[in-house]
Protein backbone atom coordinates (compact mmCIF):
# COMPACT_ATOMS: atom_id res chain seq x y z
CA UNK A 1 158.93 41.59 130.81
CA UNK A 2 162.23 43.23 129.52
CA UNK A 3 164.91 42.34 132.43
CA UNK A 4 168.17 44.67 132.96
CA UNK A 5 171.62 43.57 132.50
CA UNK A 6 173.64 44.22 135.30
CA UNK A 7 177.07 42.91 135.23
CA UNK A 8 178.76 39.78 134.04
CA UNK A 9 180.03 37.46 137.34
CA UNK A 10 183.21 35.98 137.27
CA UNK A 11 183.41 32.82 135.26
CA UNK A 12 184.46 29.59 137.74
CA UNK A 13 188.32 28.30 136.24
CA UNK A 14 189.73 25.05 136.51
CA UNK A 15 193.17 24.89 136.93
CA UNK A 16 194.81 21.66 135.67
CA UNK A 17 196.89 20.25 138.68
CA UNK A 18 197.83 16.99 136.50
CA UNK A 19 201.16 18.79 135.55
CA UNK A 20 203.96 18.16 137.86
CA UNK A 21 206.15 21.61 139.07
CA UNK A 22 209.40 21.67 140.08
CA UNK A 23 209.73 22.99 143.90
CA UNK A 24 212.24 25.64 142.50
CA UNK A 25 209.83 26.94 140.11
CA UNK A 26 206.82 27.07 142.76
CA UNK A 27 206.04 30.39 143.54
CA UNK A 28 204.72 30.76 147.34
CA UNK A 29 200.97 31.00 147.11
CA UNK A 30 199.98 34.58 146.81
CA UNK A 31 197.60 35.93 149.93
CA UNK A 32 194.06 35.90 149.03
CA UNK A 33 192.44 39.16 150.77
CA UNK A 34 188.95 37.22 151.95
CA UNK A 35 189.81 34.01 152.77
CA UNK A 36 187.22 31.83 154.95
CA UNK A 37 187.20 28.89 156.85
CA UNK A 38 188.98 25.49 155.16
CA UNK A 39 187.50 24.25 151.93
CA UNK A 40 185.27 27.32 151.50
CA UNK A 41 185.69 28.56 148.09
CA UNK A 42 183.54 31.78 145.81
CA UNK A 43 181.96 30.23 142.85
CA UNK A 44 180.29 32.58 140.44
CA UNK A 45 176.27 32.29 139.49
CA UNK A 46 174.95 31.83 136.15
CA UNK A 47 174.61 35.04 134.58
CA UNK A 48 170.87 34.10 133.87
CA UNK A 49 170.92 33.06 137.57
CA UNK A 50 172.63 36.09 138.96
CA UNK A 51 169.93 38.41 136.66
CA UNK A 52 167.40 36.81 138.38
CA UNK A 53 168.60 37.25 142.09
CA UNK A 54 169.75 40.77 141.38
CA UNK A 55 166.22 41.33 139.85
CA UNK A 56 164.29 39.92 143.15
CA UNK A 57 166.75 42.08 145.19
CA UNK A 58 165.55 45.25 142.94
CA UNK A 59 161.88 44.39 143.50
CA UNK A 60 162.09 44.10 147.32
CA UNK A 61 163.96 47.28 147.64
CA UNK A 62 161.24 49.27 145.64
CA UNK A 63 158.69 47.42 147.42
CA UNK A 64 160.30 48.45 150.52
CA UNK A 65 160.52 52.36 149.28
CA UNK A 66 156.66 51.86 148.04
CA UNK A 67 155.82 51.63 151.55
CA UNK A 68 157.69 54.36 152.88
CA UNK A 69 156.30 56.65 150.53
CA UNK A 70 152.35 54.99 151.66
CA UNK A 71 153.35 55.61 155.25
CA UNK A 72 154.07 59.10 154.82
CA UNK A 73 151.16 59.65 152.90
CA UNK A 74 149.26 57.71 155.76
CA UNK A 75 150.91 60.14 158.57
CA UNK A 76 150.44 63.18 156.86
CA UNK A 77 146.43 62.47 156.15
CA UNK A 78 146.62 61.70 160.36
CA UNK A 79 148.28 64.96 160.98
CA UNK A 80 145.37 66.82 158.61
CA UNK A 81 142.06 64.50 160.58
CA UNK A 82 144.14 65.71 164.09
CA UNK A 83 143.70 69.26 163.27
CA UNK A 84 140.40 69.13 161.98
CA UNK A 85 138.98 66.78 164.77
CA UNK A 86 140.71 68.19 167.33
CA UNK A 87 138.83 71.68 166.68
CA UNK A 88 142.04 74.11 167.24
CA UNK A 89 142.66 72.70 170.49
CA UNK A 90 139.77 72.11 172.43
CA UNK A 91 139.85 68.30 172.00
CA UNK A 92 142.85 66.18 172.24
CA UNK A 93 142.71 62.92 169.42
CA UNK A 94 143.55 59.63 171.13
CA UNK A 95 142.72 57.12 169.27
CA UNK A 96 142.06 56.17 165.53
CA UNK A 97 140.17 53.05 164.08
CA UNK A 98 140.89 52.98 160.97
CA UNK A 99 138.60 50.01 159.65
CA UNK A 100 135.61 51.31 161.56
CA UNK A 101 136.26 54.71 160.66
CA UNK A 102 135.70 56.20 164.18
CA UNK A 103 138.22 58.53 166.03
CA UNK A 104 138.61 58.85 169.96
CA UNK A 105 138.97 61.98 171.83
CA UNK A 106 138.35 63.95 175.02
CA UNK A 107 137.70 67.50 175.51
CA UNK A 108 141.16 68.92 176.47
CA UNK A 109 141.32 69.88 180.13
């Protein structure tokens, strides 16, 4: 199975804190824009990793489209056994059982 490229994450850096800095030349630490609670830091996947995560999230999704498109097929053959079972009108459909292949109604009043 031929699996999509999607994006390269960010590569993890080490910085080397073993070097000493003047105070005067420390800059302030610039804001970061998502910062969470202490010690809680973004690492980036392995691409390979992040192919394969990104590929399960694909499947699910088109899984999950799959069986919207069954359900509407589903509703519209109900809508089509309504109208034919309910005889224009002088039955009303109440129930289906789909296994047993039966159909409930009463004559409309």
């Amino acid at each position: 199975m031929k699996m999509k490229k999607t994006g390269n994450p960010a590569k993890a850096t080490v910085v080397d804190t073993s070097a000493e800095v003047s105070e005067e030349m420390a800059a302030p630490p610039a804001p970061v824009a998502n910062q969470g609670p202490p010690g809680q830091a973004e690492v980036g996947l392995d691409q390979h990793e992040a192919a394969l995560a990104q590929l399960g999230q694909e499947r699910i999704v088109n899984a999950q489209l799959h069986l919207q498109n069954r359900q509407k097929e589903l509703e519209g053959l109900l809508m089509q056994l309504k109208a034919k079972y309910e005889e224009g009108g002088k039955f009303v459909m109440t129930h289906i059982d789909i296994p047993r292949g039966v159909i409930t109604r009463h004559p409309r009043a």
